[in-house]
N, C-alpha and C. Protein backbone atom coordinates (compact mmCIF):
# COMPACT_ATOMS: atom_id res chain seq x y z
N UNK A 1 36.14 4.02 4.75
CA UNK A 1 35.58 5.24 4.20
C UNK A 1 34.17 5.02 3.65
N UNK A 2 34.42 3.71 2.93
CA UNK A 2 32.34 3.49 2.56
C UNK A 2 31.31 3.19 3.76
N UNK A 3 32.02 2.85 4.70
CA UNK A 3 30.92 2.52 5.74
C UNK A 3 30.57 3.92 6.15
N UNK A 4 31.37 4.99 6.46
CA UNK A 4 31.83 6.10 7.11
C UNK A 4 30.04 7.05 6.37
N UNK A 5 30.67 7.04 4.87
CA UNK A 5 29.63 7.28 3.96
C UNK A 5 28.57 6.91 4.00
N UNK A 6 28.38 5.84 4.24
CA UNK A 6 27.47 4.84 3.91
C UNK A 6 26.25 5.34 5.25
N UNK A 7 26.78 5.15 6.50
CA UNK A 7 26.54 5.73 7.35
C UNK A 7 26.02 7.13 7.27
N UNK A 8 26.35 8.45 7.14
CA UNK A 8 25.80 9.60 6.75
C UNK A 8 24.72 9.58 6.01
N UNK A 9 24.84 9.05 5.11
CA UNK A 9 23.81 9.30 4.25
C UNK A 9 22.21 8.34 5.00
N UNK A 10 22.88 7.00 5.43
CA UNK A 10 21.81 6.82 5.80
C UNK A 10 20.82 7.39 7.18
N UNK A 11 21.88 7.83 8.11
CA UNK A 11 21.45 8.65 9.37
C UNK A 11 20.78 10.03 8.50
N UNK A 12 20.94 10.48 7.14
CA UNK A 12 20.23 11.66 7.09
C UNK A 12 19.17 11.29 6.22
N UNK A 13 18.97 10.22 5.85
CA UNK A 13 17.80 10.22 5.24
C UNK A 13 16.89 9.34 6.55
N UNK A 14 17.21 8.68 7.28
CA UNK A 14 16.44 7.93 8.32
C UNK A 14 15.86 9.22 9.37
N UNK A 15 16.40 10.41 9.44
CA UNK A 15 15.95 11.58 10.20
C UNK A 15 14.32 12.27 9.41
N UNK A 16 14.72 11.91 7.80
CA UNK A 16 13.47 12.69 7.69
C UNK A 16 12.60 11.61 7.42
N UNK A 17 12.65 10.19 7.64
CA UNK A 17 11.36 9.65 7.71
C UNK A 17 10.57 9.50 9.36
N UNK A 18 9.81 9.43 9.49
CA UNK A 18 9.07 9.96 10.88
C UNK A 18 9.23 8.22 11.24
N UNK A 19 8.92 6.96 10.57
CA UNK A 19 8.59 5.89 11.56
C UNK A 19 10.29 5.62 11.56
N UNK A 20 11.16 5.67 10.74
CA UNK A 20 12.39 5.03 11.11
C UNK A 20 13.51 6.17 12.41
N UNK A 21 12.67 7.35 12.05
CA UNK A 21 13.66 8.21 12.98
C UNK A 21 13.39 7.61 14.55
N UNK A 22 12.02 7.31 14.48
CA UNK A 22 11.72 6.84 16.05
C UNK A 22 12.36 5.33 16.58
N UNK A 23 13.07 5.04 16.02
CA UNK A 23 13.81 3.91 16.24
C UNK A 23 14.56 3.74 16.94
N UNK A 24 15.23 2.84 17.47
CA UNK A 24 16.72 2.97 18.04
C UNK A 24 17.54 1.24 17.35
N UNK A 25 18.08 2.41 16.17
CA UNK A 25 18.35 1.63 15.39
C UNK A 25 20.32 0.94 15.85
N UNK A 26 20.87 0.07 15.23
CA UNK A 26 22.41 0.07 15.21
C UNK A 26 22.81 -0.35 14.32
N UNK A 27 23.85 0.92 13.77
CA UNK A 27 24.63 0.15 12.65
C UNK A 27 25.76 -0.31 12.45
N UNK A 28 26.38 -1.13 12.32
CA UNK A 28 27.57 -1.91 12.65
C UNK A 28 28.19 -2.56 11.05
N UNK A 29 29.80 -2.55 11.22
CA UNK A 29 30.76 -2.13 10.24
C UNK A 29 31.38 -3.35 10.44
N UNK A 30 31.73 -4.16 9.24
CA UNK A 30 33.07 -5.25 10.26
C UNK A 30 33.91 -4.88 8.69
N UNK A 31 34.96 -4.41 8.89
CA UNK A 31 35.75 -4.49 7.55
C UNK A 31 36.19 -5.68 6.64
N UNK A 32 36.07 -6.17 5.37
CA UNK A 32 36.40 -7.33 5.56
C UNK A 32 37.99 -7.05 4.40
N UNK A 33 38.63 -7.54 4.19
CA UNK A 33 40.05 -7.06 3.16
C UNK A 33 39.80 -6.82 1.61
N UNK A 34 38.76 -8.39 1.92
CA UNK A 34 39.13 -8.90 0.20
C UNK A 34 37.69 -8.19 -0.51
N UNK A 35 35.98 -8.08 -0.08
CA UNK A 35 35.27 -7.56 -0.20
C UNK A 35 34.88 -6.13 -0.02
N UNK A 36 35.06 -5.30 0.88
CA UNK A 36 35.06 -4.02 1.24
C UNK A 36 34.76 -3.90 2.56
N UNK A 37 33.03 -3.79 3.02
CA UNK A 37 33.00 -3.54 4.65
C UNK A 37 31.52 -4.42 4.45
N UNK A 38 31.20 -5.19 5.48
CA UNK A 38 29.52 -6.03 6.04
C UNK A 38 29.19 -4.94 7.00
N UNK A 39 28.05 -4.47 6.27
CA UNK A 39 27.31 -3.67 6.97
C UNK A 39 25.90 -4.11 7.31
N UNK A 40 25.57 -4.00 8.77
CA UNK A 40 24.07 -4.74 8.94
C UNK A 40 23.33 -3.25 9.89
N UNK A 41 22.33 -3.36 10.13
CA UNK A 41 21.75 -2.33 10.65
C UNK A 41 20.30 -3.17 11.95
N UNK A 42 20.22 -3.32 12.92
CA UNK A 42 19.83 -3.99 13.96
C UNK A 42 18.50 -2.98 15.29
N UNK A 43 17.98 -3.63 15.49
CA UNK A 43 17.25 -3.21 16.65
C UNK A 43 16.96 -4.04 17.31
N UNK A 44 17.95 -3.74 18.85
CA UNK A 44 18.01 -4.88 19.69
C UNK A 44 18.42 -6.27 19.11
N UNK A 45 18.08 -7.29 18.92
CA UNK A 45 18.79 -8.71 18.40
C UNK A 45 18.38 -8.90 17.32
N UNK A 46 17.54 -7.58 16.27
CA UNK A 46 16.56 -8.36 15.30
C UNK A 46 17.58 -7.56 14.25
N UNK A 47 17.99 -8.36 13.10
CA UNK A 47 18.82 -7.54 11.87
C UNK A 47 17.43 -7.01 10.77
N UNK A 48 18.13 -5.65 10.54
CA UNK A 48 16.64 -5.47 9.60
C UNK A 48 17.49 -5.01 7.89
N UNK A 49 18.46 -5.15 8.05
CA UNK A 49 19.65 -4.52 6.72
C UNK A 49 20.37 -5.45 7.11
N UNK A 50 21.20 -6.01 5.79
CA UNK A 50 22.62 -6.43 5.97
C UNK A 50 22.78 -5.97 4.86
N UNK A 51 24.42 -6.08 4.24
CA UNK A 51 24.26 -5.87 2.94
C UNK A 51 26.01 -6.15 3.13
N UNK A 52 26.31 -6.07 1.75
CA UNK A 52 28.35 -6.14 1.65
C UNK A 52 28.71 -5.18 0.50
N UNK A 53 29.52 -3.64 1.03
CA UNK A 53 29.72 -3.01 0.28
C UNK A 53 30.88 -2.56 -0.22
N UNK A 54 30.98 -2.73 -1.08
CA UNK A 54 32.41 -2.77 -1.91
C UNK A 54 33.03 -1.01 -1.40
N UNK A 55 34.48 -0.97 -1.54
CA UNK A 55 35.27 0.22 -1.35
C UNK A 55 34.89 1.54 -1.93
N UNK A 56 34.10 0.94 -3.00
CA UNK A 56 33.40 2.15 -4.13
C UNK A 56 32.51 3.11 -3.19
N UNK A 57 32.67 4.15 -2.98
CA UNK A 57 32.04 5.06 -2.02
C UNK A 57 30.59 5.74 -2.96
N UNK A 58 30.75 5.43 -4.10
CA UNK A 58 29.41 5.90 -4.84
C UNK A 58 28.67 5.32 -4.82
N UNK A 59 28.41 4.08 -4.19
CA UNK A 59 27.64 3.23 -3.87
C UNK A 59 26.85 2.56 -2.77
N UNK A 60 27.23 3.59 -2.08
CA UNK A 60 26.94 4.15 -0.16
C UNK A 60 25.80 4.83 -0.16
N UNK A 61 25.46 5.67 -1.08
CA UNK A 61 24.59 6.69 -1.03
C UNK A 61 23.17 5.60 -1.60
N UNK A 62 23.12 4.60 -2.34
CA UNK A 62 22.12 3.68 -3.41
C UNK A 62 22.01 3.06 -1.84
N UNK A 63 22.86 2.10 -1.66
CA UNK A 63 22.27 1.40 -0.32
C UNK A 63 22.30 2.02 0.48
N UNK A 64 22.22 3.38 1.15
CA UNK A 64 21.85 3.99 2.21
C UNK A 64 20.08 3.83 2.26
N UNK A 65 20.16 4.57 1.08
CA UNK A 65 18.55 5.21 0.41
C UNK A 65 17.63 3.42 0.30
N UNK A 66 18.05 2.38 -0.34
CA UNK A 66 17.53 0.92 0.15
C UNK A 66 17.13 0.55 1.44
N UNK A 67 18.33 0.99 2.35
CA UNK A 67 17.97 0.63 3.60
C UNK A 67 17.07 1.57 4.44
N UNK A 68 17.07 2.65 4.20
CA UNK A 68 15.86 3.24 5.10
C UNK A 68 14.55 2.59 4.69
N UNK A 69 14.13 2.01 2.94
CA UNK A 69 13.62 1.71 3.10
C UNK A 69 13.27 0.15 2.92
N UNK A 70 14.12 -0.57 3.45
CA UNK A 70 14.41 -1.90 4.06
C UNK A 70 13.66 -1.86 5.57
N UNK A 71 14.30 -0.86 6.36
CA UNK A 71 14.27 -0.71 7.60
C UNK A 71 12.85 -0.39 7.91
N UNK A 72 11.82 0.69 7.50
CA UNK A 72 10.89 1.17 7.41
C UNK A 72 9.89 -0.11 6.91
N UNK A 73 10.07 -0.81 6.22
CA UNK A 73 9.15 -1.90 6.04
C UNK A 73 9.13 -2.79 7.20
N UNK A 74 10.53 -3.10 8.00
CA UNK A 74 10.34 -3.92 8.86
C UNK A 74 9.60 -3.84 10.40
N UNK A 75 9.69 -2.18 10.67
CA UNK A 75 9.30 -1.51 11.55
C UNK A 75 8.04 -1.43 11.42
N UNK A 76 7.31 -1.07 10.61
CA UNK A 76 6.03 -1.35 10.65
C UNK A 76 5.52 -2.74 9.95
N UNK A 77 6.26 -3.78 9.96
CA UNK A 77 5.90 -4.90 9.66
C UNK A 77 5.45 -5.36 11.70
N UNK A 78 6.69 -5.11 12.03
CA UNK A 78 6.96 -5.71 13.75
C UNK A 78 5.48 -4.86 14.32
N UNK A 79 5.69 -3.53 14.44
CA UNK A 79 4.57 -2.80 14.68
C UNK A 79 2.94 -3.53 14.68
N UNK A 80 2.89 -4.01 13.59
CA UNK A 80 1.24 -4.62 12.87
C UNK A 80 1.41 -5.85 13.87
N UNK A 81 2.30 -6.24 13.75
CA UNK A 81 2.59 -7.68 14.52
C UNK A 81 2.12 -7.29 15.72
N UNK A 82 2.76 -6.81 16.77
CA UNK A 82 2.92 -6.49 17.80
C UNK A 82 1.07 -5.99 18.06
N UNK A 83 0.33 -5.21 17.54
CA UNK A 83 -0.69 -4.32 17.45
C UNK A 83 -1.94 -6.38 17.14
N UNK A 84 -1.57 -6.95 16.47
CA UNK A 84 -2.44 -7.53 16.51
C UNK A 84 -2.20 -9.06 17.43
N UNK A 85 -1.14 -8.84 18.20
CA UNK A 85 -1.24 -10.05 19.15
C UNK A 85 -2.12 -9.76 20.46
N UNK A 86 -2.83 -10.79 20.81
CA UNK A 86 -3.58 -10.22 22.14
C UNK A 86 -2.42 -10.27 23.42
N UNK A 87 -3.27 -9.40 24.31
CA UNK A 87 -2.61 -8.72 25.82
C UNK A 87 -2.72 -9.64 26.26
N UNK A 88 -2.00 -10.41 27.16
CA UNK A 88 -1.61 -10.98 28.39
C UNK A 88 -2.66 -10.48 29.26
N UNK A 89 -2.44 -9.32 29.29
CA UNK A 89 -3.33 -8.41 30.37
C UNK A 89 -4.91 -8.70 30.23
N UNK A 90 -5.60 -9.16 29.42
CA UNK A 90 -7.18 -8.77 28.86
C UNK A 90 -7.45 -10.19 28.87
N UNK A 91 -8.75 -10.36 29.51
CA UNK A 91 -9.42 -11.53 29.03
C UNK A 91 -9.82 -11.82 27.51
N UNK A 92 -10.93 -12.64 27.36
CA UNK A 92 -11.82 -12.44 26.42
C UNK A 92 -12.60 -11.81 25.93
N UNK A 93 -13.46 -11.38 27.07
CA UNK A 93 -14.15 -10.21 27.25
C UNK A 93 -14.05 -9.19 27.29
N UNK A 94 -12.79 -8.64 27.75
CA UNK A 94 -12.43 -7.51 27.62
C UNK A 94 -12.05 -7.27 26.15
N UNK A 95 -11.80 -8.39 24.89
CA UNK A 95 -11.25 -6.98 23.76
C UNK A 95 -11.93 -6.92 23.17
């Protein structure tokens, strides 16, 4: 039920930020008994959230709202990255 939560809240706050909505993000649940549920949040092989959230469902909504902006830092962390490596494609001269 907290992942369930946990989930909603963060799919509706990740809609109204413009760089994390463009994502193609995944979020993934593993239940565990004795802790509550490991929740990580991924694009392609790279984890950009993990976190371990207890059964307490009032506490879904705090790390939802963390992780968008967990996620949002990393996306335009990769972004800058990506933006300042040189092209394969371009000589020297060309940049």
């Amino acid at each position: 039920m907290a992942g369930r939560t946990f989930y909603r809240s963060f799919s509706q706050a990740a809609m109204r930020d413009p760089i994390v909505s463009g994502a193609e993000l995944t979020v993934s649940e593993r239940p565990d008994p004795r802790w509550g549920s490991q929740l990580w949040i991924a694009e392609r092989n790279q984890i950009y959230f993990s976190t371990q959230l207890s059964p307490r469902i009032s506490e879904a909504d705090r790390y939802a709202d963390e992780a968008v902006r967990v996620v949002q830092e990393a996306i335009l962390r990769r972004r800058i990255a990506q933006s300042l490596q040189p092209s394969l494609d371009l000589s020297d001269e060309e940049l």
